[in-house]
C-alpha atoms as a PDB file:
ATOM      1  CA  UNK A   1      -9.163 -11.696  -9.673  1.00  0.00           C
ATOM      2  CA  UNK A   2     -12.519 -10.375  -8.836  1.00  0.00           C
ATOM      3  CA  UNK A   3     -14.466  -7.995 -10.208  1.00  0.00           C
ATOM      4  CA  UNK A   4     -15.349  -4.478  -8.766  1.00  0.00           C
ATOM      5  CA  UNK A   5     -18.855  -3.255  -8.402  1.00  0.00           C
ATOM      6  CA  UNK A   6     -19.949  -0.322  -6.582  1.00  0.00           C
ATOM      7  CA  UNK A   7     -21.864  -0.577  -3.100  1.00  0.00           C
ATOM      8  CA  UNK A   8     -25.204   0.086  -4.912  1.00  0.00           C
ATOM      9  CA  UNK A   9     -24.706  -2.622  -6.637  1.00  0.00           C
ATOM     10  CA  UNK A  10     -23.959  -5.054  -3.559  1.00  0.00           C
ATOM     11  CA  UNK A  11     -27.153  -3.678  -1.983  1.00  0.00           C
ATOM     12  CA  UNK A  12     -29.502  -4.675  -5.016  1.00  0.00           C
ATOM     13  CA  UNK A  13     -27.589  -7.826  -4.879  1.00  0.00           C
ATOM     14  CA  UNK A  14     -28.611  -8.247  -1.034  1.00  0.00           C
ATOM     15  CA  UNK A  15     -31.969  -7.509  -1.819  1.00  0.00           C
ATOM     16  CA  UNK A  16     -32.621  -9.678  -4.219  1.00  0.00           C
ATOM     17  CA  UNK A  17     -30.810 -12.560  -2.043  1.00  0.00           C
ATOM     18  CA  UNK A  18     -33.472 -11.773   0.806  1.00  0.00           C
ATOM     19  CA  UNK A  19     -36.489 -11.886  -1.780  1.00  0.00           C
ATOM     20  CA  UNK A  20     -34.981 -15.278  -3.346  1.00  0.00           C
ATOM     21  CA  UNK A  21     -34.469 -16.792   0.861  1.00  0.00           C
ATOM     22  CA  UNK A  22     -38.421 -15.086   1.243  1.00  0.00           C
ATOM     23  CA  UNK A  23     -40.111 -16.103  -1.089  1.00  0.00           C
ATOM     24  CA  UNK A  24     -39.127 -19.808  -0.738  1.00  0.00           C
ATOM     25  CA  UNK A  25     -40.469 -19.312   2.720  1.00  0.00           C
ATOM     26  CA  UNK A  26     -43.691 -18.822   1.167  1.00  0.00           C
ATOM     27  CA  UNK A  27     -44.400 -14.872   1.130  1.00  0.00           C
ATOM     28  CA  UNK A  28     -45.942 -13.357  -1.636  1.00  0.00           C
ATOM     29  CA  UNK A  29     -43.992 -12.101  -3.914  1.00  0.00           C
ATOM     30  CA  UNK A  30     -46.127  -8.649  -4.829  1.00  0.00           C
ATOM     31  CA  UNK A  31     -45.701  -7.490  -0.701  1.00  0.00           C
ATOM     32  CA  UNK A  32     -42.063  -8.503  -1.163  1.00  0.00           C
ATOM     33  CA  UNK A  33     -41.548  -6.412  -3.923  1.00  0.00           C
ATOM     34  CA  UNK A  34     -43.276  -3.315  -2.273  1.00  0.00           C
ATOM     35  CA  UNK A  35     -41.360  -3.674   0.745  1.00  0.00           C
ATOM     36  CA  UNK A  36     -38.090  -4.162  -0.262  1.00  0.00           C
ATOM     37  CA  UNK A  37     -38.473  -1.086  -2.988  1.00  0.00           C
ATOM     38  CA  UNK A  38     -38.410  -3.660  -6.235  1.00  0.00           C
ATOM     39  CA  UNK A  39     -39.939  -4.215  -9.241  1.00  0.00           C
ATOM     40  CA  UNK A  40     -39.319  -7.986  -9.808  1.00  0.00           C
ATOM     41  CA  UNK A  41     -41.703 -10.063 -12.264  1.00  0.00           C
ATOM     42  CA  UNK A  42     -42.772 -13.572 -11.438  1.00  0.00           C
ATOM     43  CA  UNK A  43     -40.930 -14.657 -14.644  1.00  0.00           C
ATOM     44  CA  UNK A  44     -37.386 -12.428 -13.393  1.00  0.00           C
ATOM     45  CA  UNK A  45     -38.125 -14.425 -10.085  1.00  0.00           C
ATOM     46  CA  UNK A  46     -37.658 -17.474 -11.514  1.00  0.00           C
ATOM     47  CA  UNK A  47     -34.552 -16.567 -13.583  1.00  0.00           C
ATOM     48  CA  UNK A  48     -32.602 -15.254 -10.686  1.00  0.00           C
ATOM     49  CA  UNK A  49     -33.771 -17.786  -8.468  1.00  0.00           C
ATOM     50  CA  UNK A  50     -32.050 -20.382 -11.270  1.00  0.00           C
ATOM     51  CA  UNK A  51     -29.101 -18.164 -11.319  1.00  0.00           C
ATOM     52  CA  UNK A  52     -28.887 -17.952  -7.546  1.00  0.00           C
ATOM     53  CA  UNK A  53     -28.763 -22.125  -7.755  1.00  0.00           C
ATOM     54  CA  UNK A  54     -26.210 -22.179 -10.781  1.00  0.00           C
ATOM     55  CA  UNK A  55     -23.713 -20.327  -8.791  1.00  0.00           C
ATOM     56  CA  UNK A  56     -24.082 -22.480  -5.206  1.00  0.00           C
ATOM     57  CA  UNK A  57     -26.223 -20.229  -3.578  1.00  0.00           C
ATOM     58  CA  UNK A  58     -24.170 -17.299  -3.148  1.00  0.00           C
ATOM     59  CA  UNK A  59     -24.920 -13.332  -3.250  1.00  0.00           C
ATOM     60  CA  UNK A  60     -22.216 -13.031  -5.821  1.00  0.00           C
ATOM     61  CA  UNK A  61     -23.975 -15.102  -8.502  1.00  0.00           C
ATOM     62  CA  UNK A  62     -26.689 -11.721  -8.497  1.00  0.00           C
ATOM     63  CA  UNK A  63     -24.432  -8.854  -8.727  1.00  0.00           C
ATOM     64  CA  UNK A  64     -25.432  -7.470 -12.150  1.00  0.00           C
ATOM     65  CA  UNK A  65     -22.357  -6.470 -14.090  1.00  0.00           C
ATOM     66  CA  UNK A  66     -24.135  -3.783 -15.918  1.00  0.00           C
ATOM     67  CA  UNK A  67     -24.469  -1.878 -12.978  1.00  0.00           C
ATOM     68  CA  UNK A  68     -28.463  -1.326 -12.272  1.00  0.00           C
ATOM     69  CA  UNK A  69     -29.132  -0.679 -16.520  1.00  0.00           C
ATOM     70  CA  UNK A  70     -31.666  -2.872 -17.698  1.00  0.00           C
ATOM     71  CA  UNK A  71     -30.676  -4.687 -20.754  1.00  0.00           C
ATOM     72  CA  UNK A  72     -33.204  -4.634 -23.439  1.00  0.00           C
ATOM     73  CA  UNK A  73     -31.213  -3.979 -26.741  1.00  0.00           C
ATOM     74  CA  UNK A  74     -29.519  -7.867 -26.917  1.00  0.00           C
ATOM     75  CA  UNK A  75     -27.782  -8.991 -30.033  1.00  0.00           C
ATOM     76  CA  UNK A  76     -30.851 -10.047 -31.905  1.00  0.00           C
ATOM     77  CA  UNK A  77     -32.447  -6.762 -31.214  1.00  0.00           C
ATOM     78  CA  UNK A  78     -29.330  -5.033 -32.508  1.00  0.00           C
ATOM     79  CA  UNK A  79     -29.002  -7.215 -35.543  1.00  0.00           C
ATOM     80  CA  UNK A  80     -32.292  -6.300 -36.610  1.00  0.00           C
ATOM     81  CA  UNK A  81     -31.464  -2.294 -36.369  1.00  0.00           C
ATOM     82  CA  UNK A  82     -28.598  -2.840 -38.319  1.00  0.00           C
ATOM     83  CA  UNK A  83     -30.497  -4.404 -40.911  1.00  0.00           C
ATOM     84  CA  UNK A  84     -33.919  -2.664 -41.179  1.00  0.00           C
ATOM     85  CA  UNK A  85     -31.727   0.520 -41.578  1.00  0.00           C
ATOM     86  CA  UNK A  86     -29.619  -0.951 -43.986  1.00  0.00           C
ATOM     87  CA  UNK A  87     -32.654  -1.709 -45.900  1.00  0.00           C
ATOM     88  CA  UNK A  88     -34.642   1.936 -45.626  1.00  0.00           C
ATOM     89  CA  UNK A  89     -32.287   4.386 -44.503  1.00  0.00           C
ATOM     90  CA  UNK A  90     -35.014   6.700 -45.046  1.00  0.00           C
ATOM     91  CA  UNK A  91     -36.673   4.462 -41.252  1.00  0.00           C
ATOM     92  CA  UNK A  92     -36.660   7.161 -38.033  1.00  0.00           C
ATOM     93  CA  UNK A  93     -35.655   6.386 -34.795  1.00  0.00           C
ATOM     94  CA  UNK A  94     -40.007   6.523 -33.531  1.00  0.00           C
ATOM     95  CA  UNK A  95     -40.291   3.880 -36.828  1.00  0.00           C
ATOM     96  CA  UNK A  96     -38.048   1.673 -35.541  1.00  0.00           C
ATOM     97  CA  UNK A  97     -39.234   1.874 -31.820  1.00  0.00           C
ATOM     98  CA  UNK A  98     -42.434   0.773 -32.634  1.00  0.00           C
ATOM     99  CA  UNK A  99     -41.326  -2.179 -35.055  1.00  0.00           C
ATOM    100  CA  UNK A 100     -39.032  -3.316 -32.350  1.00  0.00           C
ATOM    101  CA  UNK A 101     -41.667  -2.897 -29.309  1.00  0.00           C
ATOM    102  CA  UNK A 102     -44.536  -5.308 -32.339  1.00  0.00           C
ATOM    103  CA  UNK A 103     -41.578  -7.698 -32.856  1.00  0.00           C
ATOM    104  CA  UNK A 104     -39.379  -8.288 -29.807  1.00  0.00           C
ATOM    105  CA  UNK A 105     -42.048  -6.754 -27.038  1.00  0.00           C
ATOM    106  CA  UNK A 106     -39.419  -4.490 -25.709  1.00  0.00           C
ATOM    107  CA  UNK A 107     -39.465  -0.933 -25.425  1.00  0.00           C
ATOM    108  CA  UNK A 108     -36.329   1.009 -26.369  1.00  0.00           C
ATOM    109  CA  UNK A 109     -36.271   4.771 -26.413  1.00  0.00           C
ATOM    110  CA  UNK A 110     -35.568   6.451 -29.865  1.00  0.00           C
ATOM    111  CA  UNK A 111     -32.650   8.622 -28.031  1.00  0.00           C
ATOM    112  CA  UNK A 112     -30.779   4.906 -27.697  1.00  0.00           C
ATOM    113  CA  UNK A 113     -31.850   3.536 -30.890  1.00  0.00           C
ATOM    114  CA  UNK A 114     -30.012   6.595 -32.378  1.00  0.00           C
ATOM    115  CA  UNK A 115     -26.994   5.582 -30.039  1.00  0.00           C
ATOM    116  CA  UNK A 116     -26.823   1.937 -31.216  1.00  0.00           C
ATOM    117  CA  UNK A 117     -27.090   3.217 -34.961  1.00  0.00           C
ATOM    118  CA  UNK A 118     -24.673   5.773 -33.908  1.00  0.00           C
ATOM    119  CA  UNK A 119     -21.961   3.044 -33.103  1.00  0.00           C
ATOM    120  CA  UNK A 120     -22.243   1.664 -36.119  1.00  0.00           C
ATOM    121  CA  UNK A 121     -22.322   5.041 -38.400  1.00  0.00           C
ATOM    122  CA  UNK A 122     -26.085   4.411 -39.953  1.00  0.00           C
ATOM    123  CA  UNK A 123     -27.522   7.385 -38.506  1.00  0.00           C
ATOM    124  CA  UNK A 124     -28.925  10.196 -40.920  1.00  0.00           C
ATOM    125  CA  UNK A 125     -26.803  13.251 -40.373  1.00  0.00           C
ATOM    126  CA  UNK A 126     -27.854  16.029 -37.513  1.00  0.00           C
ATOM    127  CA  UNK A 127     -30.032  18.513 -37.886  1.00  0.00           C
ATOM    128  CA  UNK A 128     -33.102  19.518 -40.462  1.00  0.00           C
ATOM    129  CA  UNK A 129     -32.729  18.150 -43.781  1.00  0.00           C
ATOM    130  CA  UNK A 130     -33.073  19.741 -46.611  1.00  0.00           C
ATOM    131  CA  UNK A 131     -35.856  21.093 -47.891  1.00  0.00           C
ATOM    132  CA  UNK A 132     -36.531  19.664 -52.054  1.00  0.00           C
ATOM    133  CA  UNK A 133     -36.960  22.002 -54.339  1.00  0.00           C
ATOM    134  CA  UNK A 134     -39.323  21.002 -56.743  1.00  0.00           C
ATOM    135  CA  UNK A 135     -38.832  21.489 -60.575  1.00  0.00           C
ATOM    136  CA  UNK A 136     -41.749  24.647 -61.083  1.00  0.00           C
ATOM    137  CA  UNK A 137     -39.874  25.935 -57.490  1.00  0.00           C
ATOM    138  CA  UNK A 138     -36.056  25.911 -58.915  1.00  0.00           C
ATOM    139  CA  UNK A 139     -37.251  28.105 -62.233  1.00  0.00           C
ATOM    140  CA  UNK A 140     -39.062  30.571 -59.835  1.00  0.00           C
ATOM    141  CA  UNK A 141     -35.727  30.525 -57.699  1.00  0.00           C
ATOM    142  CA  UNK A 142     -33.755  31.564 -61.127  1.00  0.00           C
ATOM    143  CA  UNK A 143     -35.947  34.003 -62.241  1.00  0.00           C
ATOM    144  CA  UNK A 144     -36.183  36.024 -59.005  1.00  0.00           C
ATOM    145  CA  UNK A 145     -32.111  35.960 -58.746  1.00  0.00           C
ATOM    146  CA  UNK A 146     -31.677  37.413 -62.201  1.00  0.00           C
ATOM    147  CA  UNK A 147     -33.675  40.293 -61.208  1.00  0.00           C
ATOM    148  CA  UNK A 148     -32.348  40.983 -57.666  1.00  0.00           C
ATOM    149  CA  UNK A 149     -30.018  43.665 -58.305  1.00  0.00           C
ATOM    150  CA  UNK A 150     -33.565  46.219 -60.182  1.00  0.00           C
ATOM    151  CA  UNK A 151     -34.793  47.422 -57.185  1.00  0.00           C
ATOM    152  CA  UNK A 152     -31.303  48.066 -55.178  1.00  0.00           C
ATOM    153  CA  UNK A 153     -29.269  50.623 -57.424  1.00  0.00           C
ATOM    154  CA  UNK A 154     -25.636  50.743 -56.695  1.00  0.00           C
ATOM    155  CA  UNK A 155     -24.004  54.194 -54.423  1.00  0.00           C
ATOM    156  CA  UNK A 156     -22.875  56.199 -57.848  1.00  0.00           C
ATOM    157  CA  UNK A 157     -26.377  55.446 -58.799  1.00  0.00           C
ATOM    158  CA  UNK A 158     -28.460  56.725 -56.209  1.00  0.00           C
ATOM    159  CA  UNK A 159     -31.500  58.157 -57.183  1.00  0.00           C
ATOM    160  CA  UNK A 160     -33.710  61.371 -56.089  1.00  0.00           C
ATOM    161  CA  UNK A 161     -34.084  61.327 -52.413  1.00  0.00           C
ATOM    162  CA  UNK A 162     -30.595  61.200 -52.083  1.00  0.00           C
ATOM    163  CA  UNK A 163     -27.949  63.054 -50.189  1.00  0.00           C
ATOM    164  CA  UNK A 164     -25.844  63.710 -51.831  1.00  0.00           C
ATOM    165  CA  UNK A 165     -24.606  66.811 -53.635  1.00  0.00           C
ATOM    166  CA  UNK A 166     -23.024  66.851 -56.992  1.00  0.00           C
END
């Protein structure tokens, strides 16, 4: 049984089939890449090219089953989020970008790091947090709630200024 995959996936496929059958004709792979509306490094070359010979030369050994997405996040990647956040849940999404981009020299956004943590239920909860209150703070809090109810007298006890007629 085969495998679907849409049309724009077949035409990236038969691109990158007439860079591979080009570029062992000897053009330049840079001029290639501008004209056929790619961005292909000379290291991705290789790999496809190897991929291209691993499945008998045929355009179906380069259709990309995830559909044009680069894949950056593997399972490495992934098994380092899980742990750094394990570790420091206090660690943001911008932390963790730039530990990943120093470590594995990929850049992720923080919008899918929070996905992948997401999955896996080790994201903080949404929205502000908090704020603390600090000890001196909490005894100014009391204080001012005791006397709330001075300044606002109740309706029966409505002083002058008032309306009404008794």
């Amino acid at each position: 049984m085969q495998k679907y995959y849409p049309a724009a996936v077949h035409r990236k496929a038969a691109k990158l089939e007439q860079l591979l059958l080009r570029l062992e004709a000897g053009e330049g792979l840079e001029q290639l890449c501008q004209e056929l509306e790619l961005e292909i490094t000379a290291r991705r070359a290789e790999q496809l090219q190897a991929k291209y010979e691993a499945g008998g030369r045929q355009r179906e050994a380069l259709l990309d089953g995830r559909f044009g997405h680069s894949q950056h996040v593997n399972s490495a990647v992934r098994a380092y989020l899980y742990e750094r956040k394990q570790e420091a849940q206090e660690l943001t999404a911008g932390e963790l970008v730039a530990e990943v981009e120093k470590k594995y020299k990929v850049r992720v956004s923080e919008g899918h790091i929070n996905h992948i943590l997401r999955e896996v239920a080790l994201t903080r909860p949404p929205g502000r947090p908090r704020k603390q209150i600090k000890p001196e703070q909490q005894e100014q809090t009391e204080t001012a709630q005791a006397n709330a109810g001075l300044f606002f007298p109740g309706r029966s006890q409505a002083g002058a200024g008032s309306n009404r007629d008794d």
